[in-house]
N, C-alpha and C. Protein backbone atom coordinates (compact mmCIF):
# COMPACT_ATOMS: atom_id res chain seq x y z
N UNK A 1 -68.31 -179.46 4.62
CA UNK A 1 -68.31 -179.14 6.04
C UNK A 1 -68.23 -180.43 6.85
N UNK A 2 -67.70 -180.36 7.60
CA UNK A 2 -67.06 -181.58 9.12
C UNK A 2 -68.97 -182.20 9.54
N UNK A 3 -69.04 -183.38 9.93
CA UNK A 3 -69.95 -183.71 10.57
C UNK A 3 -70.42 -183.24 11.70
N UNK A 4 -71.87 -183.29 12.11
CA UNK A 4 -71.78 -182.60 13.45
C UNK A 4 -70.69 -183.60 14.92
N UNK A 5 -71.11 -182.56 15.70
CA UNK A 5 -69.70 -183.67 16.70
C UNK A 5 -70.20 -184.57 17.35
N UNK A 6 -71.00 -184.78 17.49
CA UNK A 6 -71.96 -186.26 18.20
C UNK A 6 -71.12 -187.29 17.15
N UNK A 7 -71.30 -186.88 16.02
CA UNK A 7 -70.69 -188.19 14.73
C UNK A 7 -69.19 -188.47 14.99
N UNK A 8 -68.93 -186.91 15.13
CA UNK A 8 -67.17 -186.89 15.59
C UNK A 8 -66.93 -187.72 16.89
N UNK A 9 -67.51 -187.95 17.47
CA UNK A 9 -67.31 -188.33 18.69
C UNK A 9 -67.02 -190.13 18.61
N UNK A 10 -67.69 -190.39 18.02
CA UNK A 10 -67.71 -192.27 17.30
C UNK A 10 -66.49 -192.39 16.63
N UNK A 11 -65.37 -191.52 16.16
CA UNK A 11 -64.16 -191.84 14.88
C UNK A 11 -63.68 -191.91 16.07
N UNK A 12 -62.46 -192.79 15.28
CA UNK A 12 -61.33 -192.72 16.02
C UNK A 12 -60.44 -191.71 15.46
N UNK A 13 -59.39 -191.54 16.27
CA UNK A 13 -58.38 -190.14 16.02
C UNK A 13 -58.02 -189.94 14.94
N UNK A 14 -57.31 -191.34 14.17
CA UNK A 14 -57.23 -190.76 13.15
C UNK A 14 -57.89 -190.76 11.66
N UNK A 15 -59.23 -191.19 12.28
CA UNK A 15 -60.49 -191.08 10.77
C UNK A 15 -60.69 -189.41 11.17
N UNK A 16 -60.90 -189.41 12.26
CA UNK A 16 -61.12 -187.41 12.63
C UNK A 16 -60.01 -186.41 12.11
N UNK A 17 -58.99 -187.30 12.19
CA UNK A 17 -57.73 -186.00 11.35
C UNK A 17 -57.76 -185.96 9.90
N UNK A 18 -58.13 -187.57 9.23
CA UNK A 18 -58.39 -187.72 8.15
C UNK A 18 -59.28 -186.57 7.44
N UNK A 19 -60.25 -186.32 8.28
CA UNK A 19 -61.57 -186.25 7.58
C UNK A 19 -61.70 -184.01 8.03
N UNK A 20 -60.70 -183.81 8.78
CA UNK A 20 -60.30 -182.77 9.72
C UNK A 20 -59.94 -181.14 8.11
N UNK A 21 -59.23 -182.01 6.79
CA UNK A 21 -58.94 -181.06 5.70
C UNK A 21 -59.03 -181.97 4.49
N UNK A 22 -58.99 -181.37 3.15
CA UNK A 22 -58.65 -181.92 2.03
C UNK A 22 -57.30 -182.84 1.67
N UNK A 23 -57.51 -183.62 1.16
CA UNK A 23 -56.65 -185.09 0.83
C UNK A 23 -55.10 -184.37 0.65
N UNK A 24 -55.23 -183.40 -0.40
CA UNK A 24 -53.99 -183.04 -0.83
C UNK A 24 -53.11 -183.84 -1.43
N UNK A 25 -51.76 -183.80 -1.04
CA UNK A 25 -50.85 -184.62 -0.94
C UNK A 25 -50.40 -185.80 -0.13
N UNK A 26 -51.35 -186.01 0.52
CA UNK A 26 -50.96 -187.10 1.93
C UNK A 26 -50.59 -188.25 1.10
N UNK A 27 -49.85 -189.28 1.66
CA UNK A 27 -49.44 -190.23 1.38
C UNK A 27 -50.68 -191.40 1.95
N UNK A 28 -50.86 -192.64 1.53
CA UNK A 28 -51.92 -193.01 1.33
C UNK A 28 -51.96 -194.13 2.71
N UNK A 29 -51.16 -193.72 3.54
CA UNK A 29 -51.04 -194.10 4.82
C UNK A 29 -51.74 -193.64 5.94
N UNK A 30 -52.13 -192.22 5.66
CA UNK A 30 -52.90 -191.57 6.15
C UNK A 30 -54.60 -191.93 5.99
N UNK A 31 -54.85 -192.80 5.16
CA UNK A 31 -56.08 -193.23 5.23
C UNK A 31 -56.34 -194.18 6.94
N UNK A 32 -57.50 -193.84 7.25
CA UNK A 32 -57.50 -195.14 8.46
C UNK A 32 -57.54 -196.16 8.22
N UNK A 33 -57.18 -197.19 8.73
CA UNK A 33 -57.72 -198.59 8.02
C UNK A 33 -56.03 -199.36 7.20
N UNK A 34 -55.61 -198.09 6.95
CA UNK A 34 -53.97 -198.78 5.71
C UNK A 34 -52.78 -198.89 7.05
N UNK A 35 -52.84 -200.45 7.32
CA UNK A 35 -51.39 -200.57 7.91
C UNK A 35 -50.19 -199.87 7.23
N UNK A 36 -49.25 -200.18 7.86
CA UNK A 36 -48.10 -200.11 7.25
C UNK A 36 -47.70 -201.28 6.34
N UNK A 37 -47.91 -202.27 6.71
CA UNK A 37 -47.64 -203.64 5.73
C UNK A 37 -48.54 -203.16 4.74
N UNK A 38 -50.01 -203.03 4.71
CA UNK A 38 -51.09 -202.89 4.01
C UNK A 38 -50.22 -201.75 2.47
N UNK A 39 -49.74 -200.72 3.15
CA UNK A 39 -49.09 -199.11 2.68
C UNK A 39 -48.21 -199.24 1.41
N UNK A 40 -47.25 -200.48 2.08
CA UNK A 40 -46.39 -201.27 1.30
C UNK A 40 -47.20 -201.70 0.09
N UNK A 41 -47.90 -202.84 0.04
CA UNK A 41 -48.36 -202.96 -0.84
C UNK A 41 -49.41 -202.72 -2.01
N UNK A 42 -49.78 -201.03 -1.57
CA UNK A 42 -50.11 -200.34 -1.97
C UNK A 42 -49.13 -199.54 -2.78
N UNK A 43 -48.10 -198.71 -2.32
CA UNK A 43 -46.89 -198.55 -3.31
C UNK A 43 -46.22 -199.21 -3.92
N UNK A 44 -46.42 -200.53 -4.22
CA UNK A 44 -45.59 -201.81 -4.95
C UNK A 44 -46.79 -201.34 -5.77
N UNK A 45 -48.01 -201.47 -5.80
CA UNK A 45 -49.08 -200.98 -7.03
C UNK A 45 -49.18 -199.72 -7.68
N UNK A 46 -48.25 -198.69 -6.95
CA UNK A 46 -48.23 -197.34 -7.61
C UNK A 46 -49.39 -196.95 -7.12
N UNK A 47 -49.66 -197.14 -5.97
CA UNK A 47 -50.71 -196.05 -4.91
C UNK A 47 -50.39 -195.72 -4.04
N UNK A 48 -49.17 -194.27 -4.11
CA UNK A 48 -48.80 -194.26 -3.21
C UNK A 48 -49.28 -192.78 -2.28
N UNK A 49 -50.53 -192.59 -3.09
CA UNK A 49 -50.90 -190.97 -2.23
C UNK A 49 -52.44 -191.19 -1.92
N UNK A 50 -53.11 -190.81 -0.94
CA UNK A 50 -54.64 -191.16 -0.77
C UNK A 50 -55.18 -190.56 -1.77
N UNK A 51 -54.74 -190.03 -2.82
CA UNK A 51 -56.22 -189.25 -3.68
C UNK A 51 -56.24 -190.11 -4.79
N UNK A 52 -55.03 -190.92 -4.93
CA UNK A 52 -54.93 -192.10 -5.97
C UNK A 52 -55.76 -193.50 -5.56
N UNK A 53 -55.96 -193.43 -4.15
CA UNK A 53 -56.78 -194.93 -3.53
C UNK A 53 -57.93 -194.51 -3.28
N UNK A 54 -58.59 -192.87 -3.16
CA UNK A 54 -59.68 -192.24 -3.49
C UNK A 54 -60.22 -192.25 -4.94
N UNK A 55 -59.44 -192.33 -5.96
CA UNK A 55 -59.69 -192.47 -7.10
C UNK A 55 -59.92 -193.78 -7.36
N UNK A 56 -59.56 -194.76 -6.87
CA UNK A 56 -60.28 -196.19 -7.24
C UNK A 56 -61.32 -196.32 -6.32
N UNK A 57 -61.85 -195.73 -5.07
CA UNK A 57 -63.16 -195.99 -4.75
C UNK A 57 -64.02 -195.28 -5.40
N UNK A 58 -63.75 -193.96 -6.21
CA UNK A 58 -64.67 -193.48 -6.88
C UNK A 58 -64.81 -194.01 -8.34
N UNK A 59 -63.75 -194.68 -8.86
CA UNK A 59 -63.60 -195.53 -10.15
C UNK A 59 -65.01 -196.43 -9.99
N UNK A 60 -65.26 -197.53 -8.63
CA UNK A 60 -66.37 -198.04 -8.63
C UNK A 60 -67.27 -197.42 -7.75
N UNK A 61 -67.70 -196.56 -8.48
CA UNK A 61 -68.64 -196.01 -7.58
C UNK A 61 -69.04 -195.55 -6.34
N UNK A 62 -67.93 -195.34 -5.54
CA UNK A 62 -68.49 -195.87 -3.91
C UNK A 62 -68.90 -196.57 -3.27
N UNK A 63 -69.05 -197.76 -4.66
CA UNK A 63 -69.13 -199.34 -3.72
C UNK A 63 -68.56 -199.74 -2.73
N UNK A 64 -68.87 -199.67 -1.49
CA UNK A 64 -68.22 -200.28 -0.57
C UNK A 64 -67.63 -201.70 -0.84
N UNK A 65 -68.40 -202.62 -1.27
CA UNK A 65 -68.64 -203.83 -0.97
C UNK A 65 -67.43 -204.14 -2.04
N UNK A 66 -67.80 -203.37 -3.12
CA UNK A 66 -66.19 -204.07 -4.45
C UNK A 66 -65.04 -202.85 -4.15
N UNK A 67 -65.27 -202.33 -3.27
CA UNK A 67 -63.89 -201.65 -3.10
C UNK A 67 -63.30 -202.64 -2.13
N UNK A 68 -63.55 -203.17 -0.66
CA UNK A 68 -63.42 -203.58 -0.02
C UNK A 68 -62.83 -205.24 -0.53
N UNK A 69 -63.67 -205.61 -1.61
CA UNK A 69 -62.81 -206.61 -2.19
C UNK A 69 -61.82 -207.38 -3.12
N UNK A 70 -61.89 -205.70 -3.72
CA UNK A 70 -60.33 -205.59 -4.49
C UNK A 70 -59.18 -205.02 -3.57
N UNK A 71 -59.48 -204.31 -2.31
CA UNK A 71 -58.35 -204.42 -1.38
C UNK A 71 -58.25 -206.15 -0.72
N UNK A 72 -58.64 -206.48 -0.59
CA UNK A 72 -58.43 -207.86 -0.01
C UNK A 72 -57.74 -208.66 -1.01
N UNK A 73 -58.32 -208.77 -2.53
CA UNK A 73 -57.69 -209.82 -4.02
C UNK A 73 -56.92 -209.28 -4.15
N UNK A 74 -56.51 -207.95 -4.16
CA UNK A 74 -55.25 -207.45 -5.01
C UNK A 74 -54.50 -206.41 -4.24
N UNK A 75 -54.91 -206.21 -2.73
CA UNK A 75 -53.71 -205.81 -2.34
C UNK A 75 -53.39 -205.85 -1.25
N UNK A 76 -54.02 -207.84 -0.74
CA UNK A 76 -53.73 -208.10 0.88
C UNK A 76 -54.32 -207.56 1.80
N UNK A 77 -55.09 -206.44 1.75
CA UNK A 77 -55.94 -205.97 3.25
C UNK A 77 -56.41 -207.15 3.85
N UNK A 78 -56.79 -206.98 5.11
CA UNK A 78 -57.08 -207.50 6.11
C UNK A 78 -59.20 -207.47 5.93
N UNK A 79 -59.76 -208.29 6.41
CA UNK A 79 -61.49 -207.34 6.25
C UNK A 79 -61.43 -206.37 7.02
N UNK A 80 -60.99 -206.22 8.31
CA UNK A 80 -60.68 -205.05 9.33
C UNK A 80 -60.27 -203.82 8.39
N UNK A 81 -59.47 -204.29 7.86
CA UNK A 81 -58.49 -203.03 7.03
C UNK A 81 -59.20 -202.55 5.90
N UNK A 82 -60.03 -203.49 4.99
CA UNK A 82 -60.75 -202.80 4.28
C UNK A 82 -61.84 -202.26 4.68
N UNK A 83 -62.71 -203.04 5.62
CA UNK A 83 -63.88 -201.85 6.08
C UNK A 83 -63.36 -200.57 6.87
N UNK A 84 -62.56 -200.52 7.59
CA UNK A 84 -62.02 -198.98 8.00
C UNK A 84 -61.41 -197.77 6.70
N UNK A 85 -60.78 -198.54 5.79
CA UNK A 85 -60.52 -197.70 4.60
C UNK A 85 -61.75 -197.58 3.43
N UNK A 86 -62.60 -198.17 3.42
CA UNK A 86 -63.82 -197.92 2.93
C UNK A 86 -64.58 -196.61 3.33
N UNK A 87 -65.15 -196.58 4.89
CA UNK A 87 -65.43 -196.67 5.45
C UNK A 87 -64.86 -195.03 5.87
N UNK A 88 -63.61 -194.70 5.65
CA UNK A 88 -62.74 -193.50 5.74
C UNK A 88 -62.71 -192.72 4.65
N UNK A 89 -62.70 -193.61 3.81
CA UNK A 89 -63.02 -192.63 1.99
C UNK A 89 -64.70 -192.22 1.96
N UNK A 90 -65.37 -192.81 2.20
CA UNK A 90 -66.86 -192.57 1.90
C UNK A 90 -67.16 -191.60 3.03
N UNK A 91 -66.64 -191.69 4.42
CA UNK A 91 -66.87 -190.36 5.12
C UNK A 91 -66.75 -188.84 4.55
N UNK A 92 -65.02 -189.24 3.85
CA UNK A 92 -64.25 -188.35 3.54
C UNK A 92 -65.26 -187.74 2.36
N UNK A 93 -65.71 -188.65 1.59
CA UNK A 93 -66.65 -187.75 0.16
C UNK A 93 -67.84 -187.24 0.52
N UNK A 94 -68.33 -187.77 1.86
CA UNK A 94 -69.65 -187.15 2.17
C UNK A 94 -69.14 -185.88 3.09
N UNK A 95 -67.98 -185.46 3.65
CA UNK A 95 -67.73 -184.28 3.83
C UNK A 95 -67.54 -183.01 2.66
N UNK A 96 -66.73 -183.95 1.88
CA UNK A 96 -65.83 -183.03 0.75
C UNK A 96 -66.26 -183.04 -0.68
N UNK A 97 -67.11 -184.01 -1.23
CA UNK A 97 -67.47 -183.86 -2.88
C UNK A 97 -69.33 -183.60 -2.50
């Protein structure tokens, strides 16, 4: 179930659409936080759908802290970019798993 809306009210638009249904098929652009440059080099790694870049934050645990810095070593994020995609997956599991 969705957070209450006081919480909703703090996302930005599109952590709220993110977080709005199940991952599905989205392309992994749809995470908040993944530029388009960022997106790129995420599909040069063969991640090219969010449930596959959901699957490596749940690979470590929900570590924020080593998810956030294997997007930075190995696939160029920004710190901006990894704490918003952190940050968007761990919302996303405390709605949905």
């Amino acid at each position: 179930t969705l957070r209450g809306s006081e919480e909703m009210d703090h996302m930005s638009p599109r952590l709220r659409a993110f977080l709005s249904e199940p991952i599905g098929e989205k392309d992994v652009c749809w995470v908040d936080g993944i530029s388009h440059e960022l997106a790129i080099n995420l599909v040069t790694k063969g991640i090219n759908k969010a449930y596959i870049l959901l699957g490596q934050f749940l690979l470590m645990h929900k570590n924020e802290a080593e998810f956030q810095r294997w997007l930075i070593c190995c696939c160029g994020a920004t710190e901006c970019e990894a704490q918003q995609s952190s940050n968007c997956l761990k919302e996303w599991c405390a709605c949905f798993l």
